[in-house]
C-alpha atoms as a PDB file:
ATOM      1  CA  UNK A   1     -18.487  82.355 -75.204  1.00  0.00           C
ATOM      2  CA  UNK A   2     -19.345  84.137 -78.342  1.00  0.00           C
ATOM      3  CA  UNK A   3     -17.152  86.516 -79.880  1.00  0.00           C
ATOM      4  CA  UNK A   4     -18.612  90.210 -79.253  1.00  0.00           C
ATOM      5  CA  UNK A   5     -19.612  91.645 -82.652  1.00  0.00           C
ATOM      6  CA  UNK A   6     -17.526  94.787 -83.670  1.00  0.00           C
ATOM      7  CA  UNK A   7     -19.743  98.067 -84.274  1.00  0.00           C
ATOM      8  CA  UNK A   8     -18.221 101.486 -85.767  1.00  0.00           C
ATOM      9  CA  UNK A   9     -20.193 104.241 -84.408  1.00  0.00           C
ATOM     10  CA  UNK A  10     -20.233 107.587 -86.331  1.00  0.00           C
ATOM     11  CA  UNK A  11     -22.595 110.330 -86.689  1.00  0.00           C
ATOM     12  CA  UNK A  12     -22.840 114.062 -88.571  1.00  0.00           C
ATOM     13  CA  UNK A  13     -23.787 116.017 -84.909  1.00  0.00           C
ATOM     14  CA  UNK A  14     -21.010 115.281 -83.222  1.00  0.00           C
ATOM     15  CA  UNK A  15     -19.415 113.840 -80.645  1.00  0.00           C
ATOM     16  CA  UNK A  16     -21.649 115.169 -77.383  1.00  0.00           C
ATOM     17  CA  UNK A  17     -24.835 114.644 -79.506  1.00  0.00           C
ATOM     18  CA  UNK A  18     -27.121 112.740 -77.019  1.00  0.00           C
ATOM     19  CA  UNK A  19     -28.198 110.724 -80.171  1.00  0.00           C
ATOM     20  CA  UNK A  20     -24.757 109.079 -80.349  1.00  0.00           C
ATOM     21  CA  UNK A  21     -23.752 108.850 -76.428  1.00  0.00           C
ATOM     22  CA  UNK A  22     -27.060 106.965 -76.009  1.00  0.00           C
ATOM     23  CA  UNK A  23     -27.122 104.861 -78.788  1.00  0.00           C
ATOM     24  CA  UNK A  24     -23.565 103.640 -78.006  1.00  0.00           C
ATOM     25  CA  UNK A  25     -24.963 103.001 -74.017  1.00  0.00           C
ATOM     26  CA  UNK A  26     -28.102 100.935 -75.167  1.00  0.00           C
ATOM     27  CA  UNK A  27     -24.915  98.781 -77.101  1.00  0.00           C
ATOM     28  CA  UNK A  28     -23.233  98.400 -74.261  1.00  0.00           C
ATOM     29  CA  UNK A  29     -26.311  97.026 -72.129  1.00  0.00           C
ATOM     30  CA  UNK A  30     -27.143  94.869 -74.438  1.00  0.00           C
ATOM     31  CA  UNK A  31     -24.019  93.049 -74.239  1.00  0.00           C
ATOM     32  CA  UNK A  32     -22.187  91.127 -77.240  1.00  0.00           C
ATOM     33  CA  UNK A  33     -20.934  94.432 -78.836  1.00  0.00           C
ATOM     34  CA  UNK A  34     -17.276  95.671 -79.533  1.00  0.00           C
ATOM     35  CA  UNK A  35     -18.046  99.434 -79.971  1.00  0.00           C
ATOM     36  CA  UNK A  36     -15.595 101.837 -81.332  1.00  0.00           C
ATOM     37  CA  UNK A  37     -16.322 105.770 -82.047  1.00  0.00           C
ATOM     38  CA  UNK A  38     -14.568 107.790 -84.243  1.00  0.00           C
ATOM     39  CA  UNK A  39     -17.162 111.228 -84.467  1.00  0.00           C
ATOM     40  CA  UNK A  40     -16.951 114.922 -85.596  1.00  0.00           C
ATOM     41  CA  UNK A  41     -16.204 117.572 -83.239  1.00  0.00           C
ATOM     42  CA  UNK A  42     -19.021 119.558 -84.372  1.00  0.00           C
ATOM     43  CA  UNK A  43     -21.949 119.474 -85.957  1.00  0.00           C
ATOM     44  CA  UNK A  44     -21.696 118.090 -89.452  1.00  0.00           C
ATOM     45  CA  UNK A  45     -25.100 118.235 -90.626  1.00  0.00           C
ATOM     46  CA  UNK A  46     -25.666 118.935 -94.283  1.00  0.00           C
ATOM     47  CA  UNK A  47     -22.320 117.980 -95.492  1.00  0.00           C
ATOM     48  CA  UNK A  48     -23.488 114.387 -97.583  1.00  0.00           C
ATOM     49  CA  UNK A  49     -20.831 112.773 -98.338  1.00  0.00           C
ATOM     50  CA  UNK A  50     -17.864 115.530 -98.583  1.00  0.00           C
ATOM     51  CA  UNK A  51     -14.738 114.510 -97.408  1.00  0.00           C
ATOM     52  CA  UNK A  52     -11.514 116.480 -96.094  1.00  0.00           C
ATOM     53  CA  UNK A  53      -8.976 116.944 -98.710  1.00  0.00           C
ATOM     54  CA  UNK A  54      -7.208 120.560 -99.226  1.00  0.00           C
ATOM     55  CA  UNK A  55      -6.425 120.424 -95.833  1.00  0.00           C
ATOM     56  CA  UNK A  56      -4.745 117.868 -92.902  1.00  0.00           C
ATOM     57  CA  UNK A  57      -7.071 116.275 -91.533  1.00  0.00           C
ATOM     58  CA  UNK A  58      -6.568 116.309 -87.542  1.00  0.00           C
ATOM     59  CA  UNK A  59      -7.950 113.366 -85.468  1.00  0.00           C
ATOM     60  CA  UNK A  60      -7.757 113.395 -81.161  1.00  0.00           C
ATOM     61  CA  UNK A  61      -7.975 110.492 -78.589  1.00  0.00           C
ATOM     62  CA  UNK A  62     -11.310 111.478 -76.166  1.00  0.00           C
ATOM     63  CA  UNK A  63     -12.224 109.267 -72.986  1.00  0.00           C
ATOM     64  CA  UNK A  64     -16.077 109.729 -72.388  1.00  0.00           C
ATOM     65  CA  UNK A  65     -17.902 110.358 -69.303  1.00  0.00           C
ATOM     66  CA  UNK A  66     -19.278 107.068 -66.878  1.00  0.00           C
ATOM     67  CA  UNK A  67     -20.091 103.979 -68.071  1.00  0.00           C
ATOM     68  CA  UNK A  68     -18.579 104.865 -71.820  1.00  0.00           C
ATOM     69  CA  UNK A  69     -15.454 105.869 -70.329  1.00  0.00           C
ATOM     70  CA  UNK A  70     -14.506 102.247 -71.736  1.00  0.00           C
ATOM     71  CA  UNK A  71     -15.056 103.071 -75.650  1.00  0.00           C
ATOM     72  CA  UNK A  72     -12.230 103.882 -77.459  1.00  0.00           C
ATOM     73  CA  UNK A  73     -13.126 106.854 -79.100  1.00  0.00           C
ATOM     74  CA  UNK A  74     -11.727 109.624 -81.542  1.00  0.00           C
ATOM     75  CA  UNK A  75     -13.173 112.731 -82.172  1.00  0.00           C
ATOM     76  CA  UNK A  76     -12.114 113.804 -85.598  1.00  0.00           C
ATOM     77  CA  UNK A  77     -12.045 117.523 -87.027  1.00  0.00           C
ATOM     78  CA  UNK A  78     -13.868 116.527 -90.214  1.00  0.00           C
ATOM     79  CA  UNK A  79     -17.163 114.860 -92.076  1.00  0.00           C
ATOM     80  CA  UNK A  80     -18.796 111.579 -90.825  1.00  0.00           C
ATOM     81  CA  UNK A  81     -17.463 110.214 -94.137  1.00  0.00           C
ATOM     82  CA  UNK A  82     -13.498 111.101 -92.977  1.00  0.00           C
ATOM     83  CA  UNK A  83     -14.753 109.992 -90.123  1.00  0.00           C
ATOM     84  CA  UNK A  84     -15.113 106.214 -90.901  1.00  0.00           C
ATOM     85  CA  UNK A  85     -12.660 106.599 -93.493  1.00  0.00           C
ATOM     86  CA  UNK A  86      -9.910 107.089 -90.990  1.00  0.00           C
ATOM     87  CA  UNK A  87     -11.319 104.534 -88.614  1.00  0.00           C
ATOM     88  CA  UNK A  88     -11.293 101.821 -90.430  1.00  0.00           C
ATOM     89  CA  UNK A  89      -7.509 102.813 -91.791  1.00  0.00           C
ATOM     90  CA  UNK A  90      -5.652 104.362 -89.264  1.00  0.00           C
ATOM     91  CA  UNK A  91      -7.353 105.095 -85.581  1.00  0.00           C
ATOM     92  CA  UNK A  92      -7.996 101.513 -84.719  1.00  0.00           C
ATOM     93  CA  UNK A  93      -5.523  98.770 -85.481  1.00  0.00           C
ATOM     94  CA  UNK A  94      -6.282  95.103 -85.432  1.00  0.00           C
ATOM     95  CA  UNK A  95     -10.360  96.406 -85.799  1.00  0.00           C
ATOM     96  CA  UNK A  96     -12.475  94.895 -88.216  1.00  0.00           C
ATOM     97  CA  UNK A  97     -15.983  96.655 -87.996  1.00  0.00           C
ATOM     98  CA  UNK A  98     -18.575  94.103 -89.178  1.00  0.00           C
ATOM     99  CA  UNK A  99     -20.939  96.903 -89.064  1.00  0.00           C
ATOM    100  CA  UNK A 100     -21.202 100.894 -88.897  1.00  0.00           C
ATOM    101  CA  UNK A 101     -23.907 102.341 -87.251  1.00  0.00           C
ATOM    102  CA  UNK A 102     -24.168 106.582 -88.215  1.00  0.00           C
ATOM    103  CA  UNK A 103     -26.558 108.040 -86.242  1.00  0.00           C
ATOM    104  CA  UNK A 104     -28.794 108.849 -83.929  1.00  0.00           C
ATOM    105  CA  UNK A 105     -29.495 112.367 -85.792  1.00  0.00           C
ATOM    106  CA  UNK A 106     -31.654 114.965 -84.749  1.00  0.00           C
ATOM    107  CA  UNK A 107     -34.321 115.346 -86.842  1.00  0.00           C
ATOM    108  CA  UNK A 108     -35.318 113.036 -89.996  1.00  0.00           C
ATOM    109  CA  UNK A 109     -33.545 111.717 -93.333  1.00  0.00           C
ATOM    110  CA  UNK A 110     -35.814 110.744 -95.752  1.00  0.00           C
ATOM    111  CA  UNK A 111     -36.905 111.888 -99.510  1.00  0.00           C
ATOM    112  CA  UNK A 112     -34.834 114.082-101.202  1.00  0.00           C
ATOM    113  CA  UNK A 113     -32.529 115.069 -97.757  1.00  0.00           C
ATOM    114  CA  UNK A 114     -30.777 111.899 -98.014  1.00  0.00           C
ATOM    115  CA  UNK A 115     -28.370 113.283-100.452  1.00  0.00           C
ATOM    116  CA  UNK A 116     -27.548 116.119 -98.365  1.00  0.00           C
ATOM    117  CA  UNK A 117     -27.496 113.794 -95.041  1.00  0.00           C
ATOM    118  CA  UNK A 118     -24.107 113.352 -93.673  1.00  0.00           C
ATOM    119  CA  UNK A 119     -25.697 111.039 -91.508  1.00  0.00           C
ATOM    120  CA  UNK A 120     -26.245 109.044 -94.359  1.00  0.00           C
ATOM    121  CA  UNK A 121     -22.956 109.803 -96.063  1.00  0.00           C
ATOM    122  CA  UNK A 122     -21.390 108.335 -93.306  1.00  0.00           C
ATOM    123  CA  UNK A 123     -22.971 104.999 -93.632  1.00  0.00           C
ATOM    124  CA  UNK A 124     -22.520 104.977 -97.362  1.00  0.00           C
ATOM    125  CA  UNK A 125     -18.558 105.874 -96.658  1.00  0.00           C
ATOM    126  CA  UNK A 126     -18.620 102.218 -94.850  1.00  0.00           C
ATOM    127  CA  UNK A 127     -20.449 100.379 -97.989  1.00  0.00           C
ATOM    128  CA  UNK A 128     -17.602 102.425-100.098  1.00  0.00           C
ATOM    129  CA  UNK A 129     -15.161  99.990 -97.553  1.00  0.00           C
ATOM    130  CA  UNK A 130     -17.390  96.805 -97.923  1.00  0.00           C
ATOM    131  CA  UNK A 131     -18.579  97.628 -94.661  1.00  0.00           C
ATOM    132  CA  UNK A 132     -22.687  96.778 -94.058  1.00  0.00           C
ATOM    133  CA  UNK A 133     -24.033 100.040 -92.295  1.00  0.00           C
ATOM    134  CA  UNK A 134     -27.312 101.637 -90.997  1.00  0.00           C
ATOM    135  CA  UNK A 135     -27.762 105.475 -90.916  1.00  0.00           C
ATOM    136  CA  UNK A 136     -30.346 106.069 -88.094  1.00  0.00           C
ATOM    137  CA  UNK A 137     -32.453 109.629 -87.784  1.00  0.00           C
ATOM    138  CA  UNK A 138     -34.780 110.642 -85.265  1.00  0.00           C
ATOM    139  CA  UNK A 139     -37.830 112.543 -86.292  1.00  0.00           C
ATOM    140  CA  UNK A 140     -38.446 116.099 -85.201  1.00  0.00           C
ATOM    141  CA  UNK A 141     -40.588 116.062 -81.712  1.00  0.00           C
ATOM    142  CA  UNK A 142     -43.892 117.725 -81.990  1.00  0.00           C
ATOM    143  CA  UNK A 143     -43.781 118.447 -77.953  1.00  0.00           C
ATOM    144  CA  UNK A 144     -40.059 119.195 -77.694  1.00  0.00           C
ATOM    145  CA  UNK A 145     -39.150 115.931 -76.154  1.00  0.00           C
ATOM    146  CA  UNK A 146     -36.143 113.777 -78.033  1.00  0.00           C
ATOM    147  CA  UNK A 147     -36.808 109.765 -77.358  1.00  0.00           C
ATOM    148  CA  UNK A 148     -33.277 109.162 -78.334  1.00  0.00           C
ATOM    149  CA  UNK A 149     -32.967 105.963 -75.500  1.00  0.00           C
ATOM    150  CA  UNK A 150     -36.136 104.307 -77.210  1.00  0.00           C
ATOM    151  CA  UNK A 151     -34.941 105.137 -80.365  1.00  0.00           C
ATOM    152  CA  UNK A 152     -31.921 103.318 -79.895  1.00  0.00           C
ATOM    153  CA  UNK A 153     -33.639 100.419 -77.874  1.00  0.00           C
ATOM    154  CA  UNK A 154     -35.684 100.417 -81.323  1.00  0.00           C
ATOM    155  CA  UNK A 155     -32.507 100.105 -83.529  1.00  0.00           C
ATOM    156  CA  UNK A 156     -30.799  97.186 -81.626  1.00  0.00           C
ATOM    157  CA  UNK A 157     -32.915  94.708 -83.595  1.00  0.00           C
ATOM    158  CA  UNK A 158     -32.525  96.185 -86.980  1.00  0.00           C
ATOM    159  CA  UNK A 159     -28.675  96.104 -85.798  1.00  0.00           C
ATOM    160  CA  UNK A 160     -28.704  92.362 -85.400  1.00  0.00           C
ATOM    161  CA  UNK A 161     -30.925  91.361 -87.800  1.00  0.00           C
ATOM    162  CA  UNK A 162     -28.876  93.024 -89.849  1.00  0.00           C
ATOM    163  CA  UNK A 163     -25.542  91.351 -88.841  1.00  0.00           C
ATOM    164  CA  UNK A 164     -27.331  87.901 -88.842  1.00  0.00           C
ATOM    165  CA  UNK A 165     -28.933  88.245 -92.165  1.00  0.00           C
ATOM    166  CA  UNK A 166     -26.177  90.104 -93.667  1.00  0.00           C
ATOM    167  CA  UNK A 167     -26.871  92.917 -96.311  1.00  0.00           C
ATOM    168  CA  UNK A 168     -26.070  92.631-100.260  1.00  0.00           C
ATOM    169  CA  UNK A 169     -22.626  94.186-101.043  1.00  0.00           C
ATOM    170  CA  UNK A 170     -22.467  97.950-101.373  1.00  0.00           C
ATOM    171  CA  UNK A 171     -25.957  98.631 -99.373  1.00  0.00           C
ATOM    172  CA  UNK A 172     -26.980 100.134 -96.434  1.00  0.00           C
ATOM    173  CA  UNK A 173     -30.486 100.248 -94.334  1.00  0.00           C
ATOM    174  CA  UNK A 174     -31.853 104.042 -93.901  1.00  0.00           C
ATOM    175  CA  UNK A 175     -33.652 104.055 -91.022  1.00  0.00           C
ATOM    176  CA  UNK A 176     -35.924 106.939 -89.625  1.00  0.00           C
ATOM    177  CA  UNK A 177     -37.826 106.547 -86.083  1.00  0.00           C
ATOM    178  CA  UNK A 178     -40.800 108.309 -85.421  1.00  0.00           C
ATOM    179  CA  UNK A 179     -40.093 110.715 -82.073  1.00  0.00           C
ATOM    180  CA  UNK A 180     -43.151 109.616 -80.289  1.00  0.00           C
ATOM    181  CA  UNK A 181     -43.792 106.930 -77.147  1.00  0.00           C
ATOM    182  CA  UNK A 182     -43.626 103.577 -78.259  1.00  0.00           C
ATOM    183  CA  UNK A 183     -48.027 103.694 -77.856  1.00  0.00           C
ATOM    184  CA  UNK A 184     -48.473 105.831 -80.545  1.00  0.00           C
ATOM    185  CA  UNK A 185     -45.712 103.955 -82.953  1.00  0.00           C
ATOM    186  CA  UNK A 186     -47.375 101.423 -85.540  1.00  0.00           C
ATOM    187  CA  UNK A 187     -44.748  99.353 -86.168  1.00  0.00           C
ATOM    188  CA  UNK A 188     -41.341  98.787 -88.344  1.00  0.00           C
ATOM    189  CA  UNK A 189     -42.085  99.180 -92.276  1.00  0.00           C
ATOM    190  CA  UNK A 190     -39.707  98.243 -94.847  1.00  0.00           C
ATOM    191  CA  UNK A 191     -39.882 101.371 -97.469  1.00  0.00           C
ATOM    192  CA  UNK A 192     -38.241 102.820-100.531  1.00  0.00           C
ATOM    193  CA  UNK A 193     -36.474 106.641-100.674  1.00  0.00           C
ATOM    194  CA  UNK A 194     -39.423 108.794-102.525  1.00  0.00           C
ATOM    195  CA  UNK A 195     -39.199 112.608-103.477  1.00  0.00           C
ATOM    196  CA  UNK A 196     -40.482 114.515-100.497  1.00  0.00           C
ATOM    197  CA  UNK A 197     -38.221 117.291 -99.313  1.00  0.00           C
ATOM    198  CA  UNK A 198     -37.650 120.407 -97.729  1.00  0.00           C
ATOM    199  CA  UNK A 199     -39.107 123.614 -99.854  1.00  0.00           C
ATOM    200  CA  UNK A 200     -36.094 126.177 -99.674  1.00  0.00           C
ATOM    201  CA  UNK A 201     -35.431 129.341 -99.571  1.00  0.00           C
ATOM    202  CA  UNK A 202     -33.019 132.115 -98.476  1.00  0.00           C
ATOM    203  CA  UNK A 203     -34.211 134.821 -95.965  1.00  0.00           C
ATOM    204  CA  UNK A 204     -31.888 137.732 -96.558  1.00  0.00           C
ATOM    205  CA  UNK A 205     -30.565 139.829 -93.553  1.00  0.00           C
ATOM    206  CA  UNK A 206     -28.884 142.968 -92.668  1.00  0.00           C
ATOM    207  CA  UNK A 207     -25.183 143.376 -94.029  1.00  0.00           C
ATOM    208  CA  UNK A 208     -22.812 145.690 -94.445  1.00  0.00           C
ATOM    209  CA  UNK A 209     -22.195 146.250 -98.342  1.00  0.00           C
ATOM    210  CA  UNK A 210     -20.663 144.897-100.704  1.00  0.00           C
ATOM    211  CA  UNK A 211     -21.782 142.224 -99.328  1.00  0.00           C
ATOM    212  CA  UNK A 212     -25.113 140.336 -98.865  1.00  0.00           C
ATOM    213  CA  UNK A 213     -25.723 137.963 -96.066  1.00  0.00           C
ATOM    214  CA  UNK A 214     -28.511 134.713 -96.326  1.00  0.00           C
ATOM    215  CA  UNK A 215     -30.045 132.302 -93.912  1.00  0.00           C
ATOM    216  CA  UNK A 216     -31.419 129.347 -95.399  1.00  0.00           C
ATOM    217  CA  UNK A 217     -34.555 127.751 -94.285  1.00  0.00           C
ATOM    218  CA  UNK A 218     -37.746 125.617 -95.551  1.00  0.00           C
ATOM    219  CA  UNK A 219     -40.423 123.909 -94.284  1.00  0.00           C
ATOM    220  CA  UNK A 220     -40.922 119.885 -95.194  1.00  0.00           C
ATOM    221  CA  UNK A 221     -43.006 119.113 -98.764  1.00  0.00           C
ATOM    222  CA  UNK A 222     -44.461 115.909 -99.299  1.00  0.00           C
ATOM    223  CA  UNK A 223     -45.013 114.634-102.537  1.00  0.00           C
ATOM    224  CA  UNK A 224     -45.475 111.331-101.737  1.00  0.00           C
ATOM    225  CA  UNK A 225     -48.723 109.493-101.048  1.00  0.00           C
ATOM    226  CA  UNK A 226     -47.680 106.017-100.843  1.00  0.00           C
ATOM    227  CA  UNK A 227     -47.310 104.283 -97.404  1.00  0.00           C
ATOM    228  CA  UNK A 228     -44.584 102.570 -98.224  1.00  0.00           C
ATOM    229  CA  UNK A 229     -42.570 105.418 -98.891  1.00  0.00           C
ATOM    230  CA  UNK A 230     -39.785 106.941 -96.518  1.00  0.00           C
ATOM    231  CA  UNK A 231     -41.390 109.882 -95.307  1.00  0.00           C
ATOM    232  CA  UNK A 232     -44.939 108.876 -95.503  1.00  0.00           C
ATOM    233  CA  UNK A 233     -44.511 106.369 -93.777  1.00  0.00           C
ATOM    234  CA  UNK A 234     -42.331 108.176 -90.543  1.00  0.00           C
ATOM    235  CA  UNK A 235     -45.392 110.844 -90.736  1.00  0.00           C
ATOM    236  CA  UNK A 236     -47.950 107.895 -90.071  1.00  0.00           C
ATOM    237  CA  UNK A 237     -46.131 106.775 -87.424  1.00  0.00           C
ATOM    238  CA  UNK A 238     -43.713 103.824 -88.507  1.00  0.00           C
ATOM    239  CA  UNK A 239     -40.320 103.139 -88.360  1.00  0.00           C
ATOM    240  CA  UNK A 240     -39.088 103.380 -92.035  1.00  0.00           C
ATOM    241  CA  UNK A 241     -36.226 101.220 -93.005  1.00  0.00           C
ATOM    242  CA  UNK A 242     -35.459 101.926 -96.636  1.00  0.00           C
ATOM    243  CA  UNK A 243     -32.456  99.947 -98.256  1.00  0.00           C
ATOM    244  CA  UNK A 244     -29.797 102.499 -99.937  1.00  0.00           C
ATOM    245  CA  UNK A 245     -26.893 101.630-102.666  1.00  0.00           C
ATOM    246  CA  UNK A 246     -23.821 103.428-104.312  1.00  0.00           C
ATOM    247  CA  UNK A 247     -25.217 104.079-107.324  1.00  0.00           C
ATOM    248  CA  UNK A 248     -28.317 106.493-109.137  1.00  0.00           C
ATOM    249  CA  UNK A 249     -29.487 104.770-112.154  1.00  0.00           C
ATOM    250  CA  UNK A 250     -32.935 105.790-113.459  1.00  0.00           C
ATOM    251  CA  UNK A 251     -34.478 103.200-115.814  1.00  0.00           C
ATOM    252  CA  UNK A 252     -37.262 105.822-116.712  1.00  0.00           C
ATOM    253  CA  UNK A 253     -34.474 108.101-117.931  1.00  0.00           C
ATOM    254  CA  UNK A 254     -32.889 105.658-119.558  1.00  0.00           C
ATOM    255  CA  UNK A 255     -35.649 104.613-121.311  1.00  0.00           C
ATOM    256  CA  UNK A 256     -36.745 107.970-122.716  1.00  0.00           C
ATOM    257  CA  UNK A 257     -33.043 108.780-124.149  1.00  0.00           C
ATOM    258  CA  UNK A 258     -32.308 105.570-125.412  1.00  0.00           C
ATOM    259  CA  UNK A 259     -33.515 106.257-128.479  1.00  0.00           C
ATOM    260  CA  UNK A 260     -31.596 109.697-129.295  1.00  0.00           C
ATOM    261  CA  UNK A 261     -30.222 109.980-132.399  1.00  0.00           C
ATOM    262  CA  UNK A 262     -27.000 110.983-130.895  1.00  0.00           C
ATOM    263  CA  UNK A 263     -26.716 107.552-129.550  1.00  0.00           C
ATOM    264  CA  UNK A 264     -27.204 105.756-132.615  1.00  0.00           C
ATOM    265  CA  UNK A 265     -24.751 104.643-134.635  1.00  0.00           C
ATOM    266  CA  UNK A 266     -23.203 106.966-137.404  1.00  0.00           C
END
């Protein structure tokens, strides 16, 4: 028989999000996994990659309800980035994830959100560990409806092509699903992170002085065009599946500056 292949499950919703609960029941139909889930308590959305370090950080045993009851599984008063830290170091001993798996989230991570994702900081705390990891998001439904079980039906290929294949070190795959039936899907597209983001702003509301209280909200910008860009390409309908590193060089930048005088030599 073949060994079952070990999967750390995280996410930045928490640990009752429907995203992850379903996600880790579509593993456990499918057979061959090892699951282990060490999530949030609440909603982490927003936080990147921060991690917990002025204060303790407080982690608590949780059995989940039916078939998941099984799952070993830690619900952790912190980021989805303490999250996997302290998995991988302290909550379960003797387990070697060959793969973290951060998601489902609600709603999309592409463009210019990535870097405040903590979906995504999540999987990039597991490349920090030499750990190969997806970060999976869910597009906003235009008719209300979340398809989180065909979204994760949809991500159990990507999973094990993914631990067949292998990634490079320090990467992980971004991947963002389009929240429609399968019918009106084109297809999985491998893309690259573009600029498209949420256009911010603060709506201020009623506060007792000296203070001044602000909500923030946006609506999504897109200043991409190409296909085979993230968010372009989860508007047309596609499954985008961007690959992701650790670092941010810019050879454009690098370019343009090399040739300061306050790099040359005196």
């Amino acid at each position: 028989m073949a060994a079952l292949r070990r999967i750390l499950l995280t996410n930045d919703d928490g640990l009752s999000s429907p995203g992850l609960t379903t996600l880790a029941q579509v593993l456990l139909e499918a057979g061959g996994y090892d699951v282990r889930i060490a999530a949030p308590e609440r909603e982490q959305s927003g936080v990147g990659h921060c991690i917990t370090l002025h204060e303790p950080l407080y982690a608590e045993p949780m059995t989940l309800d039916g078939p998941l009851s099984g799952i070993p599984t830690w619900r952790v008063r912190g980021t989805p980035a303490d999250c996997v830290k302290i998995a991988i170091t302290n909550l379960f001993p003797g387990f070697e994830p060959e793969m973290a798996v951060s998601g489902i989230n609600r709603g999309p991570n592409v463009g210019m959100n990535v870097f405040y994702s903590g979906t995504v900081g999540g999987a990039l705390e597991a490349c920090i560990n030499e750990i190969p990891a997806l970060a999976v998001s869910l597009d906003v439904p235009t008719t209300g409806l979340w398809h989180f079980r065909l979204a994760a039906e949809q991500t159990l290929p990507l999973i094990a092509a993914a631990l067949e294949n292998g990634l490079p070190p320090w990467s992980a795959l971004n991947v963002n699903l389009p929240n429609r039936p399968q019918a009106q899907q084109k297809g999985v597209r491998l893309t690259r992170q573009g600029v498209s983001c949420f256009k911010e702003y603060y709506v201020e509301e009623k506060c007792d002085p000296p203070h001044r209280r602000f909500r923030l909200e946006g609506e999504m910008i897109f200043r991409d065009r190409d296909l085979d860009v993230d968010a372009v390409a989860l508007r047309e309908g596609w499954i985008s599946v961007t690959p992701l590193g650790l670092s941010l060089p810019n050879p454009s930048a690098l370019a343009h500056v090399k040739d300061w005088a306050v790099f040359k030599p005196a």
